[in-house]
N, C-alpha and C. Protein backbone atom coordinates (compact mmCIF):
# COMPACT_ATOMS: atom_id res chain seq x y z
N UNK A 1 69.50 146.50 140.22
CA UNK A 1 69.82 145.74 139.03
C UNK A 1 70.71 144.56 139.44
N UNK A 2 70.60 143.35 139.20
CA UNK A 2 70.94 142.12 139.14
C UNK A 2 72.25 142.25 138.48
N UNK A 3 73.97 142.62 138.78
CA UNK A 3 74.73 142.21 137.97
C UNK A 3 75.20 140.78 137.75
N UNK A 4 74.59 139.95 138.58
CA UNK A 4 74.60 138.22 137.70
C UNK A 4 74.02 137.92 137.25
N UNK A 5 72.59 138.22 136.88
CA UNK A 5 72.01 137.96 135.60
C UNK A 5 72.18 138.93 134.56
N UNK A 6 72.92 140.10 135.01
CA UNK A 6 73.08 140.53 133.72
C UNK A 6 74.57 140.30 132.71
N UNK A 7 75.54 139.75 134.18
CA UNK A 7 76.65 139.02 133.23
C UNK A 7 76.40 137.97 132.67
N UNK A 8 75.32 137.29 133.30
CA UNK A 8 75.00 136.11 131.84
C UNK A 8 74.19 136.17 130.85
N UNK A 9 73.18 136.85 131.25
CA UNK A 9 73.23 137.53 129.95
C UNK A 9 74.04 138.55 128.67
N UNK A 10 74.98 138.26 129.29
CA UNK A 10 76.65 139.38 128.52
C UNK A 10 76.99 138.03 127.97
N UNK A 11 77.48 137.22 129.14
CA UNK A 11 78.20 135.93 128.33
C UNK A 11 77.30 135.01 127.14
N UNK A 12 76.23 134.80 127.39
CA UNK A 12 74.95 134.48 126.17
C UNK A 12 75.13 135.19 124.66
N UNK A 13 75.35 136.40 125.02
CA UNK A 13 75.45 136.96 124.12
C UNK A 13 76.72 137.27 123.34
N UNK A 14 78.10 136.84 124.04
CA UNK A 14 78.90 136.57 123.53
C UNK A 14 78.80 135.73 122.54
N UNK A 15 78.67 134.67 123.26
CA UNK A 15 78.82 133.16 122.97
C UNK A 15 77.86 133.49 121.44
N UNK A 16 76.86 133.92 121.65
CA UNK A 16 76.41 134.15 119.90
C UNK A 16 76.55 134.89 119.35
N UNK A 17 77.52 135.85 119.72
CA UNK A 17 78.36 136.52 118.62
C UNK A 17 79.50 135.57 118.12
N UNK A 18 80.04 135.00 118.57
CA UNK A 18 80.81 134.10 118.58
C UNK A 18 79.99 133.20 117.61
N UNK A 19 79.44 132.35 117.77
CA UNK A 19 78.51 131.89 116.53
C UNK A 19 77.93 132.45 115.70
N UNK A 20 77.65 133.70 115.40
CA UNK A 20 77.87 134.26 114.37
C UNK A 20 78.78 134.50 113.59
N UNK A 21 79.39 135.59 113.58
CA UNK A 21 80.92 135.61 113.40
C UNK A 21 82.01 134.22 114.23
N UNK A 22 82.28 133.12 113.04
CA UNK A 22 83.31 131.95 113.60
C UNK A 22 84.78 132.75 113.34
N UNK A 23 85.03 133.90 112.97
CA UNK A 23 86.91 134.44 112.97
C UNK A 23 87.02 134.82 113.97
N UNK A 24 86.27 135.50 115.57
CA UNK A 24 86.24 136.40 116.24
C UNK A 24 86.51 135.01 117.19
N UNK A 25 87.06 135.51 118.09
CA UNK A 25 87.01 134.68 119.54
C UNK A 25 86.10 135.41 120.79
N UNK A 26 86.05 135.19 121.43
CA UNK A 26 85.17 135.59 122.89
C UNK A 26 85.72 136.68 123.26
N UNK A 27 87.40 136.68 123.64
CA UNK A 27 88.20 137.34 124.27
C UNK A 27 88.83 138.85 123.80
N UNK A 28 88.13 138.37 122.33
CA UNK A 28 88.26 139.48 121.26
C UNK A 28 87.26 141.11 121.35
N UNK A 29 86.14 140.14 122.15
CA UNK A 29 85.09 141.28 121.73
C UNK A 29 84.65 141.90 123.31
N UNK A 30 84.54 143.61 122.56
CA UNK A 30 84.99 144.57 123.85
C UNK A 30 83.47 144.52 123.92
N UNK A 31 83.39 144.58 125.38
CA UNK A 31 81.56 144.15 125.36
C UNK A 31 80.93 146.09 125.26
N UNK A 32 82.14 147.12 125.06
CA UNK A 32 81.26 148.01 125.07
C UNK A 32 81.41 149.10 124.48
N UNK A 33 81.52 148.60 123.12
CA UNK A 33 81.57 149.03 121.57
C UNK A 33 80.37 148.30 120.95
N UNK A 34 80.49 149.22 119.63
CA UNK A 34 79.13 148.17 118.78
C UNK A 34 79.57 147.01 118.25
N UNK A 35 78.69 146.63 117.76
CA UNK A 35 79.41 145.27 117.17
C UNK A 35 79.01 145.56 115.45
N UNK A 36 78.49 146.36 114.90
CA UNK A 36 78.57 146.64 113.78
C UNK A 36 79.38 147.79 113.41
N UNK A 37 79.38 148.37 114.19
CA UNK A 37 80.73 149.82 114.02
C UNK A 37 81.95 149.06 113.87
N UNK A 38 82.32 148.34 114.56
CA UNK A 38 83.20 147.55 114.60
C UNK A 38 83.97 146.43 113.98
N UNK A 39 82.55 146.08 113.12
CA UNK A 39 82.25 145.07 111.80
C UNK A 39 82.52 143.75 112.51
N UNK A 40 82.35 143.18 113.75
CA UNK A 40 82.25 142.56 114.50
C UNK A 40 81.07 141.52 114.17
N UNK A 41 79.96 141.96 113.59
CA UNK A 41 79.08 141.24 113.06
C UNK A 41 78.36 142.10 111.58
N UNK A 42 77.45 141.72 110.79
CA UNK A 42 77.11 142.40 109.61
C UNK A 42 76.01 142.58 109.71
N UNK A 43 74.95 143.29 108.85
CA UNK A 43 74.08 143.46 109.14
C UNK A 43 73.10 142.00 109.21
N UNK A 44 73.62 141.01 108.51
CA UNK A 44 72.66 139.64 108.69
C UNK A 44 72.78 139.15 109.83
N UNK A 45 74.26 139.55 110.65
CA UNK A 45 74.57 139.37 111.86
C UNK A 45 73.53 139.16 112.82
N UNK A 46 73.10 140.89 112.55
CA UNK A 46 72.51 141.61 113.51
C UNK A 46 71.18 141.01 113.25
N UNK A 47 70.47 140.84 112.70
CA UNK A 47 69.50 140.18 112.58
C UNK A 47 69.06 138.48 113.13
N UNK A 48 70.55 138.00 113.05
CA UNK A 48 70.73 137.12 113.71
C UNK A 48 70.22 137.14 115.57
N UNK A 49 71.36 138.07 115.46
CA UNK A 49 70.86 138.56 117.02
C UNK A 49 70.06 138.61 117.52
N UNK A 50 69.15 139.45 116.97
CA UNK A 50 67.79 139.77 117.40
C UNK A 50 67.26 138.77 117.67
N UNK A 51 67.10 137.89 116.27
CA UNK A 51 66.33 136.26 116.33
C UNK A 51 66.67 135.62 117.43
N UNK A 52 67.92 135.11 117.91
CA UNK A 52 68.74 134.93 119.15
C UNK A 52 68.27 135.49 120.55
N UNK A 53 67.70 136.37 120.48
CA UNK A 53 67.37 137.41 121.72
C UNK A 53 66.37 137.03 121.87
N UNK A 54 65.55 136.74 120.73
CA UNK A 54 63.74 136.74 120.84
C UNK A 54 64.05 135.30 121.37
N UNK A 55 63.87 134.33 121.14
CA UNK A 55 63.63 133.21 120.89
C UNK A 55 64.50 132.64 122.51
N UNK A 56 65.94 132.98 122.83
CA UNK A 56 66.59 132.93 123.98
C UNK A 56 66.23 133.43 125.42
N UNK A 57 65.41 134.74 125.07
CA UNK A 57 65.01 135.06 126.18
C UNK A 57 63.51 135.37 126.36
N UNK A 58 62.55 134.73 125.35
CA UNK A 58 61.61 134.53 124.97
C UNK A 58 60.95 136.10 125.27
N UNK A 59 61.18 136.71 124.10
CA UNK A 59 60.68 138.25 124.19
C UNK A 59 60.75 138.38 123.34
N UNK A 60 59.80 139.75 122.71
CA UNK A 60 59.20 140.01 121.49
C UNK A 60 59.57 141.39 121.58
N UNK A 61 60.87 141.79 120.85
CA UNK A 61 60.90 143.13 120.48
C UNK A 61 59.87 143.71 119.17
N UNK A 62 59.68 145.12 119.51
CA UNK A 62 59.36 146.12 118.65
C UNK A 62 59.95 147.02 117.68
N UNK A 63 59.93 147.46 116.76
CA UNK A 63 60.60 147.81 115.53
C UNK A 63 61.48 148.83 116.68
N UNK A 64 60.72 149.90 117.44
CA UNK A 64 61.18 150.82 118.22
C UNK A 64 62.10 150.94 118.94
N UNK A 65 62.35 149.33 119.14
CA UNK A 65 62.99 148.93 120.53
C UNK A 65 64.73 148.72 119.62
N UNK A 66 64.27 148.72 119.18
CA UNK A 66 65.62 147.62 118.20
C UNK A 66 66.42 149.23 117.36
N UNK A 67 66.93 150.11 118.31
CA UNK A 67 67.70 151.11 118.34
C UNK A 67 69.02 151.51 118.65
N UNK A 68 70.02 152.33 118.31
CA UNK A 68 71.34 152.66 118.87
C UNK A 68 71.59 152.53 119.81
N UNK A 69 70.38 152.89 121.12
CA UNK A 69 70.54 153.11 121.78
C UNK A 69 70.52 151.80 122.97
N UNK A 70 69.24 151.40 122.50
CA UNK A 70 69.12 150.05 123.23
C UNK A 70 70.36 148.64 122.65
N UNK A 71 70.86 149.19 121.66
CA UNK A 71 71.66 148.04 120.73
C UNK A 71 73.22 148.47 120.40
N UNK A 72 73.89 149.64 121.36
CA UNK A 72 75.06 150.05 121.27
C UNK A 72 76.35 148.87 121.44
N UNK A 73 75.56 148.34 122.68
CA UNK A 73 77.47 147.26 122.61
C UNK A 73 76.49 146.33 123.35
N UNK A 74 77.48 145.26 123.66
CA UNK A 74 76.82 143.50 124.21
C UNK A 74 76.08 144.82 125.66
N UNK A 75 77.07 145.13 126.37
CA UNK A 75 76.68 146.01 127.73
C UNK A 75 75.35 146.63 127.39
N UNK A 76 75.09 147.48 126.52
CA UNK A 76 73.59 148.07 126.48
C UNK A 76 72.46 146.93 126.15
N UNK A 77 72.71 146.08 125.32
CA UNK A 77 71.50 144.84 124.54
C UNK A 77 71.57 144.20 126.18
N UNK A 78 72.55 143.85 126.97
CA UNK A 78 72.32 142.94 128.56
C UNK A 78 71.59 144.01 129.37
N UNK A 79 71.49 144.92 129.33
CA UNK A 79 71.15 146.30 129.80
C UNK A 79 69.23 145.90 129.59
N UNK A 80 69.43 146.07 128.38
CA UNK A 80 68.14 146.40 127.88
C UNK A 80 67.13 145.13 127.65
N UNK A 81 67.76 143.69 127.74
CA UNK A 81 67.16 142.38 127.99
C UNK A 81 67.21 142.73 129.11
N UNK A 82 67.72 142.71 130.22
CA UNK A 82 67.31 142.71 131.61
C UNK A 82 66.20 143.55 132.23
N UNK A 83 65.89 144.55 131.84
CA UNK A 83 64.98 145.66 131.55
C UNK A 83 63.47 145.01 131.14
N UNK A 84 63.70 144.39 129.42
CA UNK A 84 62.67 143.92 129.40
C UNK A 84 62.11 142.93 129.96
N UNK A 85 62.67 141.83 130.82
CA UNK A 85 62.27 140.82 131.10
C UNK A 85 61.55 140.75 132.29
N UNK A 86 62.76 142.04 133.19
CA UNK A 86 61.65 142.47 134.06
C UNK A 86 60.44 142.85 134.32
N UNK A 87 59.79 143.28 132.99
CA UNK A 87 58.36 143.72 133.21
C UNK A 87 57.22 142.65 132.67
């Protein structure tokens, strides 16, 4: 596993949480907590995200994909973009 592409893909995904949520700073957010447990982003947030993900890393998630598990903190979503992109 690539940990420099997968820290930029961490920092990417900061950076649009950060544009999502404008009260939060960068430095604020623990990359490995949720970000809706946390209320870090809302659920339009999160939707945001996704859109963000698709379109950023030009990939097409599945209803399936878009889970707790794959979507726990920035660390699992860099986890799980790196994953998919690979194949």
């Amino acid at each position: 596993m690539s940990n420099n592409l997968i820290n930029e893909i961490k920092e990417k995904l900061v950076n649009e949480v950060c544009n999502i949520n404008l009260t939060i700073q960068k430095e604020e957010i623990d990359t490995n907590v949720g970000l809706l447990k946390k209320n870090i982003i809302d659920s339009h947030g999160f939707v945001e995200l996704v859109i963000f993900i698709e379109e950023q890393f030009n990939l097409k998630l599945n209803k399936d994909e878009i889970n707790d598990k794959n979507f726990a903190s920035i660390n699992a979503i860099s986890k799980f973009i790196y994953s998919k992109a690979k194949k």
